[in-house]
Protein backbone atom coordinates (compact mmCIF):
# COMPACT_ATOMS: atom_id res chain seq x y z
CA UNK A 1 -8.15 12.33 23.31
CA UNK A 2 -5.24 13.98 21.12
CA UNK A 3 -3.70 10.82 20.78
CA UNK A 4 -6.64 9.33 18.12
CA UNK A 5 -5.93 11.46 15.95
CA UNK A 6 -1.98 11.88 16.19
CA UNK A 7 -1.92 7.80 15.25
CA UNK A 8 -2.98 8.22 11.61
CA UNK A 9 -0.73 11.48 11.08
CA UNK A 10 2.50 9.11 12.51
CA UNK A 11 1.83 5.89 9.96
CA UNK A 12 1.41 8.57 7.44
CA UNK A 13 4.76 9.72 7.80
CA UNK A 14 6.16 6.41 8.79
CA UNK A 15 4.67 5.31 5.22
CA UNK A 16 5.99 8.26 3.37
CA UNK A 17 10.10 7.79 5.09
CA UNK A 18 9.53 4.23 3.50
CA UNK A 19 8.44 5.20 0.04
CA UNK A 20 11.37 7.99 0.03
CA UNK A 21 13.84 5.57 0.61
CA UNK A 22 12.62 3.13 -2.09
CA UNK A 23 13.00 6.21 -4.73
CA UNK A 24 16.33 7.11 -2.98
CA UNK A 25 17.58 3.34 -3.80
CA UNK A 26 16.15 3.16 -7.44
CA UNK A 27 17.63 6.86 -8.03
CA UNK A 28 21.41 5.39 -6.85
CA UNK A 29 20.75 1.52 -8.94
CA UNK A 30 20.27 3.81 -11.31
CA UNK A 31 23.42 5.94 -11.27
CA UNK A 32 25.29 3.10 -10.35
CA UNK A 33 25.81 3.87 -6.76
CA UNK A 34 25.98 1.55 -4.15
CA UNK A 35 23.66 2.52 -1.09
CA UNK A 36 24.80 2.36 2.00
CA UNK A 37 22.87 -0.39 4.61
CA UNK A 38 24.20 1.45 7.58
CA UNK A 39 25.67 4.81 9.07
């Protein structure tokens, strides 16, 4: 079925929303911006 192949695709992007927001919180430490935990 579809759905083999659509599991690999949706940890990819899982994996890559991860690794953005651990460069989005070392870009603020290093402008000396607080991040925000919650919206």
């Amino acid at each position: 079925e579809g759905r083999d192949q659509l599991i690999p695709t949706m940890m990819a992007r899982i994996y890559l929303l991860k690794s953005l927001q651990i460069v989005m919180n070392n870009a603020l430490e290093l402008l000396d911006i607080t991040p925000i935990l919650r919206m």
